[in-house]
C-alpha atoms as a PDB file:
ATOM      1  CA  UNK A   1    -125.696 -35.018  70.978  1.00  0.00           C
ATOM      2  CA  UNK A   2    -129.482 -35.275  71.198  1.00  0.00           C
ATOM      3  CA  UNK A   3    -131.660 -32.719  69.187  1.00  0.00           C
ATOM      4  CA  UNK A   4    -135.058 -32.141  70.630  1.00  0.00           C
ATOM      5  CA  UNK A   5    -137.597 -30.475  67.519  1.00  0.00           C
ATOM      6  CA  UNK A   6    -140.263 -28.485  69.387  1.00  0.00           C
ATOM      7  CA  UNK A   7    -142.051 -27.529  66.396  1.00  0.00           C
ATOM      8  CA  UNK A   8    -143.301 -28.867  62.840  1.00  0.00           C
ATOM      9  CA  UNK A   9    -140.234 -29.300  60.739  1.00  0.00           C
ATOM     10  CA  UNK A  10    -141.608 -26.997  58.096  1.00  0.00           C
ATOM     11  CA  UNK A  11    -142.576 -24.062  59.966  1.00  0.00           C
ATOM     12  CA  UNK A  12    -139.354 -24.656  62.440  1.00  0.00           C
ATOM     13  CA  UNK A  13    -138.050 -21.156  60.426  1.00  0.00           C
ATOM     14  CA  UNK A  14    -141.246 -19.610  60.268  1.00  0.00           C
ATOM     15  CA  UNK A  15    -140.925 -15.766  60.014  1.00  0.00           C
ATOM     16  CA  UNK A  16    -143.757 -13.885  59.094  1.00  0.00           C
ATOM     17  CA  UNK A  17    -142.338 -11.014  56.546  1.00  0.00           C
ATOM     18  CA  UNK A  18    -138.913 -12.758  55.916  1.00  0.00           C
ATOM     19  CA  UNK A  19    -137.685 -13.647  52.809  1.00  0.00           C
ATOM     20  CA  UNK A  20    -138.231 -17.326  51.723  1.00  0.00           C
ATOM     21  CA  UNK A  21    -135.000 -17.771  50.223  1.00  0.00           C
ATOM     22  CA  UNK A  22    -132.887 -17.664  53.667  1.00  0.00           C
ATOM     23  CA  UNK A  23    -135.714 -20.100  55.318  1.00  0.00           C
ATOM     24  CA  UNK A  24    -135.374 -22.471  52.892  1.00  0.00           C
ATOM     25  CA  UNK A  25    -131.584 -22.515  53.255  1.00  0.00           C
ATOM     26  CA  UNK A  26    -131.332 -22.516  57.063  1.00  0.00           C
ATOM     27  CA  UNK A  27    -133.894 -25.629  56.117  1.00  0.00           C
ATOM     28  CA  UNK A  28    -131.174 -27.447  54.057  1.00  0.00           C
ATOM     29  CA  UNK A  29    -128.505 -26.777  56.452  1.00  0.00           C
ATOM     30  CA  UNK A  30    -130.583 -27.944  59.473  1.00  0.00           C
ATOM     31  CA  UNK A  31    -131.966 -31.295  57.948  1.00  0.00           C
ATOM     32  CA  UNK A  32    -128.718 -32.036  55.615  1.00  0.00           C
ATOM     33  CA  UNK A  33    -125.691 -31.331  57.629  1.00  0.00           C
ATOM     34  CA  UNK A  34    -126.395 -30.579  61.242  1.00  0.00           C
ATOM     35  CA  UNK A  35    -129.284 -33.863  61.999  1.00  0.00           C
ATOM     36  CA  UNK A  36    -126.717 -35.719  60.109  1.00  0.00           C
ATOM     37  CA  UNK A  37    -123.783 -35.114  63.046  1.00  0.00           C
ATOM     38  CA  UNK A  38    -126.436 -35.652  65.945  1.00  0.00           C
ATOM     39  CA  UNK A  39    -127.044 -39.081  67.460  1.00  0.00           C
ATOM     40  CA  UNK A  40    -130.871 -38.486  68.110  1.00  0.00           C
ATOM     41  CA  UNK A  41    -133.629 -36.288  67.223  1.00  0.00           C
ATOM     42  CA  UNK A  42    -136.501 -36.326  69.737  1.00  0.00           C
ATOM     43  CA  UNK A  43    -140.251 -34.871  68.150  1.00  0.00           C
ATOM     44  CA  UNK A  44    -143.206 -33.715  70.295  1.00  0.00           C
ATOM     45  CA  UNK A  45    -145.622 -35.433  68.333  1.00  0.00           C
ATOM     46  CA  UNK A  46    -145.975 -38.539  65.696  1.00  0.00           C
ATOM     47  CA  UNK A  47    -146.586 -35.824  62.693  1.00  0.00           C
ATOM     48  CA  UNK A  48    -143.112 -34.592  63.371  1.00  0.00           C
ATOM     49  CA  UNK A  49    -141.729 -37.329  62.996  1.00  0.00           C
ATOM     50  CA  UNK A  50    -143.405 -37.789  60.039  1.00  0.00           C
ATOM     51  CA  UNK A  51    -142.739 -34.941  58.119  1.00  0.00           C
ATOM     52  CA  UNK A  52    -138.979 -35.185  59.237  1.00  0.00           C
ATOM     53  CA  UNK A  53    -138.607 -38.818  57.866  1.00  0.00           C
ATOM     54  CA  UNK A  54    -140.565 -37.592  54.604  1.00  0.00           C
ATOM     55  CA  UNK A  55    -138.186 -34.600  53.866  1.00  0.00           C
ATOM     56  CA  UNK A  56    -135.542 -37.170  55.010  1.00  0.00           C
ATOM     57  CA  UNK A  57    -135.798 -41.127  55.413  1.00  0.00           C
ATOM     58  CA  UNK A  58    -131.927 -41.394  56.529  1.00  0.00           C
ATOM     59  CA  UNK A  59    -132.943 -39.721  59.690  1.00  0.00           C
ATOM     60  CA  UNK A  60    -135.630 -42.419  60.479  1.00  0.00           C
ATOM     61  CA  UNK A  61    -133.187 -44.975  62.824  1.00  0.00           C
ATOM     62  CA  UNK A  62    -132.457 -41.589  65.144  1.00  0.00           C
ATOM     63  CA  UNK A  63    -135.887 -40.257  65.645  1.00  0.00           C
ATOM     64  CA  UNK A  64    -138.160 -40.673  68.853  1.00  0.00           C
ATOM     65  CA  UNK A  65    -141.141 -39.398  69.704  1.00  0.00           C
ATOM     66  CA  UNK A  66    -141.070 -38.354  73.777  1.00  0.00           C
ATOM     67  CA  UNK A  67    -144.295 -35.961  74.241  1.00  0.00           C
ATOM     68  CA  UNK A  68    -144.072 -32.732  76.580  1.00  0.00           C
ATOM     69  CA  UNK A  69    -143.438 -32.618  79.741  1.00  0.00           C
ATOM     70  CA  UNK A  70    -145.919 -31.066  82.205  1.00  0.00           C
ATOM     71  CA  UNK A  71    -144.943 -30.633  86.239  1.00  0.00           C
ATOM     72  CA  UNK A  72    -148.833 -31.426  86.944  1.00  0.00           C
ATOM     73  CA  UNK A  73    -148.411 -30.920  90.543  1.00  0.00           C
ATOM     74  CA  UNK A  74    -146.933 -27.048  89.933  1.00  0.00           C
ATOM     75  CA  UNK A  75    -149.689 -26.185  87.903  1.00  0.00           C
ATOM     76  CA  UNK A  76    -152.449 -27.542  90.675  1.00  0.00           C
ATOM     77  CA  UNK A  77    -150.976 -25.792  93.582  1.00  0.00           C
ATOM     78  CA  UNK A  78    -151.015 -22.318  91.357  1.00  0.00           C
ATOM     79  CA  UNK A  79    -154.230 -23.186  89.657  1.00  0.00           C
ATOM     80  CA  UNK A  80    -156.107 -22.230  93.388  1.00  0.00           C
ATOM     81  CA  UNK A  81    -154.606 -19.209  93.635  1.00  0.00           C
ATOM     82  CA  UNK A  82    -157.568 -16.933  93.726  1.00  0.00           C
ATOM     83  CA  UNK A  83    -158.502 -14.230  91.218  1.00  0.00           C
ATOM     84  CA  UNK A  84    -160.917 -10.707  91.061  1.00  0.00           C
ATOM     85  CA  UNK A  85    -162.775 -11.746  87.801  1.00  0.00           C
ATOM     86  CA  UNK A  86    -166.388 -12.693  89.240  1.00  0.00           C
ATOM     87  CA  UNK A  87    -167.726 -13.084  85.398  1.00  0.00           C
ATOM     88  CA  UNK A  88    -168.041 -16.130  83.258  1.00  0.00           C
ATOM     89  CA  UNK A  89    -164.963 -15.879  80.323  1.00  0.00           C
ATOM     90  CA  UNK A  90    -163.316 -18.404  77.892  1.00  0.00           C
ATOM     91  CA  UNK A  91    -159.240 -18.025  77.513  1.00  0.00           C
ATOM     92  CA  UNK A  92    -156.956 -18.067  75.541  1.00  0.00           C
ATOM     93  CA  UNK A  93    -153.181 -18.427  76.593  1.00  0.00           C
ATOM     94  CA  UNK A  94    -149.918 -17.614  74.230  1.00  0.00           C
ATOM     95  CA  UNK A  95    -147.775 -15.089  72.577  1.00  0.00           C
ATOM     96  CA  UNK A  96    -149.451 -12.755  70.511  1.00  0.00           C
ATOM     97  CA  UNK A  97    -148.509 -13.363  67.089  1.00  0.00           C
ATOM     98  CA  UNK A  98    -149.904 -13.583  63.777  1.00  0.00           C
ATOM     99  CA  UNK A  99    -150.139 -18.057  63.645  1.00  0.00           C
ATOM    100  CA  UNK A 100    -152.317 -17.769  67.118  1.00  0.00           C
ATOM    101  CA  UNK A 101    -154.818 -16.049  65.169  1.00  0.00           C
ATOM    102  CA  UNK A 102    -156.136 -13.830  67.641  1.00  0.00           C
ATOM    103  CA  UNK A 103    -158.580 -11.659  64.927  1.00  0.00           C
ATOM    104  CA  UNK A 104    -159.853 -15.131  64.168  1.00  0.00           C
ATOM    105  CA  UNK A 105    -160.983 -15.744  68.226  1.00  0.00           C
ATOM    106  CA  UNK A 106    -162.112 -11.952  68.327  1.00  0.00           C
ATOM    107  CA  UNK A 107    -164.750 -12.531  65.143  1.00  0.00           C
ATOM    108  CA  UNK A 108    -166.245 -15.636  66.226  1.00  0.00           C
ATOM    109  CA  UNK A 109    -166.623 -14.615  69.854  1.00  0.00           C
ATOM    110  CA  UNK A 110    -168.586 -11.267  68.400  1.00  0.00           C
ATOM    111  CA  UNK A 111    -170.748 -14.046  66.765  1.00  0.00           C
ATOM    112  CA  UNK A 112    -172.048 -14.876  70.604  1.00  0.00           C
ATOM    113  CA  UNK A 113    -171.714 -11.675  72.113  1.00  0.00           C
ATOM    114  CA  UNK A 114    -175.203 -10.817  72.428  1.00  0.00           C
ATOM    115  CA  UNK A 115    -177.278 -14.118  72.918  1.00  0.00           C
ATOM    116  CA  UNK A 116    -174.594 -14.829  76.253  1.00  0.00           C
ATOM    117  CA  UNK A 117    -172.677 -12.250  78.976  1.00  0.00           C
ATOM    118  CA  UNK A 118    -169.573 -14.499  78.741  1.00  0.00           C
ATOM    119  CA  UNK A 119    -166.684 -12.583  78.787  1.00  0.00           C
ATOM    120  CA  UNK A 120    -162.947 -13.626  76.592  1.00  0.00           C
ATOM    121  CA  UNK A 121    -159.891 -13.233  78.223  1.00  0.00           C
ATOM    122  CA  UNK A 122    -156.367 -13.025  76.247  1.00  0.00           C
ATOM    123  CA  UNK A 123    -153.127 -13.949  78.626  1.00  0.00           C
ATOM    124  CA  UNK A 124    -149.883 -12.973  76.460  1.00  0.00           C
ATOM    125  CA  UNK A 125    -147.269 -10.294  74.890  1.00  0.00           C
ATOM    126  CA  UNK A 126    -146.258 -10.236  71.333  1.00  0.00           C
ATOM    127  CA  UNK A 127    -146.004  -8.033  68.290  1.00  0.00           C
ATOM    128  CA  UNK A 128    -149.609  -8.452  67.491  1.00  0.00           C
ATOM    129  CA  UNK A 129    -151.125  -6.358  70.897  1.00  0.00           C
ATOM    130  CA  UNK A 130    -151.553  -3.103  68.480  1.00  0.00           C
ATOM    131  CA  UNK A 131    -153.375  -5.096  66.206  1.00  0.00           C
ATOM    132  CA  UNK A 132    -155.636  -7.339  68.769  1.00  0.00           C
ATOM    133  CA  UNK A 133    -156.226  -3.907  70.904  1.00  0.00           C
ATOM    134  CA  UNK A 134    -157.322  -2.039  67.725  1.00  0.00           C
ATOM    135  CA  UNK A 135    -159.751  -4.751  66.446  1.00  0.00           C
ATOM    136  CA  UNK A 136    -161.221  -5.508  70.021  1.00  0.00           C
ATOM    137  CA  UNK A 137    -162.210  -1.462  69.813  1.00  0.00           C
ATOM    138  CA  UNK A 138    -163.228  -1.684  66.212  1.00  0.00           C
ATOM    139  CA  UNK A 139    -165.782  -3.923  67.141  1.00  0.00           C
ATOM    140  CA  UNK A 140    -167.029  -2.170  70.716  1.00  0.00           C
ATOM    141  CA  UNK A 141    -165.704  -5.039  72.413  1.00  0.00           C
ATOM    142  CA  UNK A 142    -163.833  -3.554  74.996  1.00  0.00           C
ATOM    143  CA  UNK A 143    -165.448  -4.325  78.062  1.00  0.00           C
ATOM    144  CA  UNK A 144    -166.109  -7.908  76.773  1.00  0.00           C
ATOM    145  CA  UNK A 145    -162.617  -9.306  76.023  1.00  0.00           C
ATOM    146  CA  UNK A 146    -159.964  -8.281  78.336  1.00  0.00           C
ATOM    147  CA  UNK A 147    -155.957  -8.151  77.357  1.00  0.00           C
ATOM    148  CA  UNK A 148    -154.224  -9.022  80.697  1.00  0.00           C
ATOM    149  CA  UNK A 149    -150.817  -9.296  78.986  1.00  0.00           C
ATOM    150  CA  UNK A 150    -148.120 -12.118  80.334  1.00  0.00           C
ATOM    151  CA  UNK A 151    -148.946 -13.334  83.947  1.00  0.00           C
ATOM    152  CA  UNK A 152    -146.512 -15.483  85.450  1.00  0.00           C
ATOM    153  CA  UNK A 153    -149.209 -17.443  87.174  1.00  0.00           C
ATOM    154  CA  UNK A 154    -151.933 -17.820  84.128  1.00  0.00           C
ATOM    155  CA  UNK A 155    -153.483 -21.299  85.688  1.00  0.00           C
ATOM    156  CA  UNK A 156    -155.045 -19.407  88.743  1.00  0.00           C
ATOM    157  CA  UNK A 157    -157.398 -17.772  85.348  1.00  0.00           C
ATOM    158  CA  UNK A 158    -157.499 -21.077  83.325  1.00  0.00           C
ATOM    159  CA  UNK A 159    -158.916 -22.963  86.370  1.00  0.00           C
ATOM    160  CA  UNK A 160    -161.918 -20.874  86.576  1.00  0.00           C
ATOM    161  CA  UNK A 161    -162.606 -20.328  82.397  1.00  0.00           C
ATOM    162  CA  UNK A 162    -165.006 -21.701  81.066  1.00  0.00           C
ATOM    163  CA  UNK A 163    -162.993 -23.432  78.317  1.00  0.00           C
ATOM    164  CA  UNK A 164    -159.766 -23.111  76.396  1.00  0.00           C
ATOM    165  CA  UNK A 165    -159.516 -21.873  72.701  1.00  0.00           C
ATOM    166  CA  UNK A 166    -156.488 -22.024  70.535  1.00  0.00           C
ATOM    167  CA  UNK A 167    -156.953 -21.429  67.373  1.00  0.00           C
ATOM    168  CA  UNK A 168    -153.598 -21.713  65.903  1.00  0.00           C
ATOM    169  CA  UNK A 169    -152.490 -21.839  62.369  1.00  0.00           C
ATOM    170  CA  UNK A 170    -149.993 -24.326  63.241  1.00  0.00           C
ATOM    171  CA  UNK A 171    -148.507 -25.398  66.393  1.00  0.00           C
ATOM    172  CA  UNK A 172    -145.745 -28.211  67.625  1.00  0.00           C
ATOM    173  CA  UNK A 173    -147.310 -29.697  70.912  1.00  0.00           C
ATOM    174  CA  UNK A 174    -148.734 -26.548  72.237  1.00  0.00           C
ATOM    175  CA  UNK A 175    -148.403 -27.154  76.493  1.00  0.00           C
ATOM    176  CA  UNK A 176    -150.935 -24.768  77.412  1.00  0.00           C
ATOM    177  CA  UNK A 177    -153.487 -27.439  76.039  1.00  0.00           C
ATOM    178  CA  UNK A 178    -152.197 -30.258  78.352  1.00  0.00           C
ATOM    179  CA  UNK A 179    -151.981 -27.807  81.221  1.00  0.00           C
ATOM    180  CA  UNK A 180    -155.556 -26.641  80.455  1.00  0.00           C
ATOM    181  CA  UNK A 181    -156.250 -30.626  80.666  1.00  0.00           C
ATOM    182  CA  UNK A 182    -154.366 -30.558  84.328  1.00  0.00           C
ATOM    183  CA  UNK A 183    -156.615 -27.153  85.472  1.00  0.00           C
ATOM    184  CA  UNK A 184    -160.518 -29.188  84.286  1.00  0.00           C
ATOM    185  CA  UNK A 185    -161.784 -26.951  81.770  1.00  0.00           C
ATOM    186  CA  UNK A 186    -162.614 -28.113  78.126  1.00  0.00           C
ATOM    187  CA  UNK A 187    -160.471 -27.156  75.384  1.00  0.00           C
ATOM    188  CA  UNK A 188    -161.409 -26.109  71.649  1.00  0.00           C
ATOM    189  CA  UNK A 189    -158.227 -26.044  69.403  1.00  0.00           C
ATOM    190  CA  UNK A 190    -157.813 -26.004  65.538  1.00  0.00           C
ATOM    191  CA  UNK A 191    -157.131 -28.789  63.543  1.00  0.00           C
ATOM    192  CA  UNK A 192    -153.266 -28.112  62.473  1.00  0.00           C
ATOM    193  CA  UNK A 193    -151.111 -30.882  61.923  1.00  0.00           C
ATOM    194  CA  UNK A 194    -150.306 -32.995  64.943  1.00  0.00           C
ATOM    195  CA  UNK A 195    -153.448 -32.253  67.132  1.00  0.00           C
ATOM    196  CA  UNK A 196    -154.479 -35.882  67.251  1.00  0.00           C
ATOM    197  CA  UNK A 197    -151.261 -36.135  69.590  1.00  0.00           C
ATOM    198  CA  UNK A 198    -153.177 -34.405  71.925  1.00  0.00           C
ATOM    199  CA  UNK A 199    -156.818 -33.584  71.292  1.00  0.00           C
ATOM    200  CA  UNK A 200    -159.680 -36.357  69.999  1.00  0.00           C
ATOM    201  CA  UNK A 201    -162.443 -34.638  69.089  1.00  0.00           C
ATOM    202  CA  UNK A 202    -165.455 -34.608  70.972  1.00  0.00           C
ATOM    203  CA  UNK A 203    -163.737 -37.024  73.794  1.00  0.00           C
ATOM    204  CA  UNK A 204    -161.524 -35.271  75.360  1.00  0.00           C
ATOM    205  CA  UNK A 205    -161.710 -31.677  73.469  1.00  0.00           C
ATOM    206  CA  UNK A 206    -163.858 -30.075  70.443  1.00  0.00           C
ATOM    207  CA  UNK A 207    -161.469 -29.409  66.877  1.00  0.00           C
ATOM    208  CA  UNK A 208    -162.338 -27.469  65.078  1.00  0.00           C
ATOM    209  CA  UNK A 209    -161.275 -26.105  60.952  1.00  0.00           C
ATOM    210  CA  UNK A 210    -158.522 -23.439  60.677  1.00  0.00           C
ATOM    211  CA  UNK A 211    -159.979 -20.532  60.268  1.00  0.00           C
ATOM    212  CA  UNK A 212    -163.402 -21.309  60.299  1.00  0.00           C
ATOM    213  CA  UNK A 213    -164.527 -18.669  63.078  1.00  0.00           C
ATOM    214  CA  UNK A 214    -168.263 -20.340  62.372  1.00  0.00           C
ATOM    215  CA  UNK A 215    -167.084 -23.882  63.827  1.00  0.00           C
ATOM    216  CA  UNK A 216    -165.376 -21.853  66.498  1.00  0.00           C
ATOM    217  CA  UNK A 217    -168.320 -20.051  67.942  1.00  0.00           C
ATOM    218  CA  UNK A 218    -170.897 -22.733  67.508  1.00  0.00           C
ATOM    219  CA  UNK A 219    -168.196 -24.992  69.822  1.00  0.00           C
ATOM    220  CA  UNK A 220    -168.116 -22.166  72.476  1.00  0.00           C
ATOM    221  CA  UNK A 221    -172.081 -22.116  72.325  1.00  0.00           C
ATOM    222  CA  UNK A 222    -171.903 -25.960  72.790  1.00  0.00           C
ATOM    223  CA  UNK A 223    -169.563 -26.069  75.821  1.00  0.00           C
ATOM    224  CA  UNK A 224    -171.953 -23.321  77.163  1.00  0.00           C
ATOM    225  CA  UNK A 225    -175.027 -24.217  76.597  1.00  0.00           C
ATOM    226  CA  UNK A 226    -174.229 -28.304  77.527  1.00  0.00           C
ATOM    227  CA  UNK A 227    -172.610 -28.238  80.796  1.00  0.00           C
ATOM    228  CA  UNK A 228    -172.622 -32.029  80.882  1.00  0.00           C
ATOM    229  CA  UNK A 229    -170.490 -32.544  77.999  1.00  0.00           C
ATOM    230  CA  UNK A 230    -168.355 -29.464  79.158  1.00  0.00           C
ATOM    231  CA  UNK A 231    -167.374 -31.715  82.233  1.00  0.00           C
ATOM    232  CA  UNK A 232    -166.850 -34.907  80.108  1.00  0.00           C
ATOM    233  CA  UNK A 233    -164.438 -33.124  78.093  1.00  0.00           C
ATOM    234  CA  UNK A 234    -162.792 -32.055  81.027  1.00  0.00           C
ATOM    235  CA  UNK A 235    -162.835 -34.998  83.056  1.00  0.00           C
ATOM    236  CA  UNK A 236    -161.352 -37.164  79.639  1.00  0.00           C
ATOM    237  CA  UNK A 237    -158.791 -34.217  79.383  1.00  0.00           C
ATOM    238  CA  UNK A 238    -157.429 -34.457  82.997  1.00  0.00           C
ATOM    239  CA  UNK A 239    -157.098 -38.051  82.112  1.00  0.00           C
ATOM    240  CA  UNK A 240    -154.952 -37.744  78.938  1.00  0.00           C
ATOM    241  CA  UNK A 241    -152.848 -35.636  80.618  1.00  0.00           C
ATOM    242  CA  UNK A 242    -151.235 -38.531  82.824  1.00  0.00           C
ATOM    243  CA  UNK A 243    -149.277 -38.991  79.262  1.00  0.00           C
ATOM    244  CA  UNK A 244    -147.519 -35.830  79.466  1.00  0.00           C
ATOM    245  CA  UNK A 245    -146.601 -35.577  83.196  1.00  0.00           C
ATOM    246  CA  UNK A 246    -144.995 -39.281  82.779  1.00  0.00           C
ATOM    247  CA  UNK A 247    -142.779 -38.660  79.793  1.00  0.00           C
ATOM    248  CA  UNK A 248    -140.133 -37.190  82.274  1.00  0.00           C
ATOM    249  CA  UNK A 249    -139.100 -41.038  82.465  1.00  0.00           C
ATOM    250  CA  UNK A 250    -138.399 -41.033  78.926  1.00  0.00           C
ATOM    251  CA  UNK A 251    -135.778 -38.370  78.933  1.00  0.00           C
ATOM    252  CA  UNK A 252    -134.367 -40.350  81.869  1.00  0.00           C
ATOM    253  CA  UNK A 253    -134.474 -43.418  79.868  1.00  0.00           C
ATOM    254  CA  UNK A 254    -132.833 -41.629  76.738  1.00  0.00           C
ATOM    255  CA  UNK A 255    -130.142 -39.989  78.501  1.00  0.00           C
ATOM    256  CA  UNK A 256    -129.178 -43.112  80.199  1.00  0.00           C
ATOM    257  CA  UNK A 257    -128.663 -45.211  77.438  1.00  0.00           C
ATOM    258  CA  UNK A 258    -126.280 -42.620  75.605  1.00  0.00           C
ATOM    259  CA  UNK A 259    -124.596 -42.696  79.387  1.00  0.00           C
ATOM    260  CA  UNK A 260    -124.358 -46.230  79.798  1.00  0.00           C
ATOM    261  CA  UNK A 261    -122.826 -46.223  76.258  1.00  0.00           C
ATOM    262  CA  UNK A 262    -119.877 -43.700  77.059  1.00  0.00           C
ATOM    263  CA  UNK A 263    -119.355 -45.966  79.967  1.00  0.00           C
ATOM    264  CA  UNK A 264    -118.834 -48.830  78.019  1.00  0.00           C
ATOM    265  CA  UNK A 265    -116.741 -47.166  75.548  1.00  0.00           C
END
């Protein structure tokens, strides 16, 4: 039985308004009896595996760290698909829930609003839309950032953004990044645990401090106002993203060994 963890171990039961109590137990169960039966645990990232091996060392000999993986060539032949948005906009691409900190994105683009015309787009559902909606209008920003919803196509909008922000609270090994990487546009994401799987700052992306909507519009002023090191970030990006459409081969190289050992046996 293999066990992939697509998430930081410690926010794995994250539920915003649930009681702490029944976390912390599904916690126990989870790292104490059920990794215990499994014969290997694969993490997204090196902090996962971290963090799991900290809360538990016996689990240490089963863990392996196999990053996402992206279909790169998918994600091209969409990314062309054209849209009717003529205007400059950053993006931002994910549910719509309280960690993504969406309010966060919203105050430091009103920061810019009126030294640039670059719009903000926001491509996702979730149980934060009321919210997002009634801050956007709070701040007379409605014909500046534009709620599109889900699309099942978002890369033909990423392609042509000026940049990607995610400004998460936490994340696991969030894809949209590595997909940004695979559609050329710069990326500014938070600095939650694990980013340095992905993200090194000011090579091939711009992190920035949780929460600190200063950091994140001065970073959206620099990828505007410096086009050459927009396209360096890119360029390093769509580089580092040859890691995630190649771990595919280390699935196949995981499953075979556990096949090649029922064969034997």
């Amino acid at each position: 039985m293999i066990v992939r963890l697509g998430s930081v171990y410690s926010k794995l039961f994250y539920n915003p308004g649930g009681r702490d109590y029944k976390r912390f137990l599904w916690e126990f169960i989870t790292l104490h009896f059920t990794y215990k039966q499994v014969d290997s645990i694969v993490c997204s990232t090196n902090f996962m595996k971290e963090e799991l091996v900290f809360k538990s060392e016996k689990l240490s000999s089963k863990i392996r760290v196999i990053k996402n993986y992206i279909d790169r060539e998918t994600i091209k032949t969409l990314a062309r698909e054209p849209i009717d948005i003529r205007d400059k906009y950053f993006i931002s691409v994910g549910r719509l829930e309280k960690e993504k900190n969406y309010a966060g994105i919203i105050d430091a683009f009103n920061k810019i609003k009126d030294y640039t015309d670059v719009k903000f787009l926001i491509l996702g559902a979730g149980s934060q839309k009321s919210e997002i909606l009634q801050k956007i209008s709070g701040l007379g920003l409605q014909q500046r950032i534009l709620l599109l919803d889900f699309q099942n196509n978002p890369y033909k909008y990423m392609s042509k953004a000026e940049g990607l922000i995610l400004f998460s609270d936490f994340e696991g090994l969030p894809n949209v990044v590595i997909e940004a990487f695979i559609c050329k546009i710069p990326v500014i994401v938070s600095n939650f645990p694990g980013v340095e799987d992905i993200v090194t700052n000011h090579k091939n992306g711009l992190i920035v401090d949780i929460a600190n909507t200063d950091e994140l519009s001065h970073a959206k002023d620099q990828i505007l106002s410096n086009k050459a090191m927009g396209l360096e970030l890119a360029m390093n990006g769509n580089i580092s993203a040859h890691v995630f459409t190649n771990s595919i081969l280390e699935y196949e190289k995981l499953i075979r060994e556990y096949n090649d050992y029922s064969d034997e046996n």
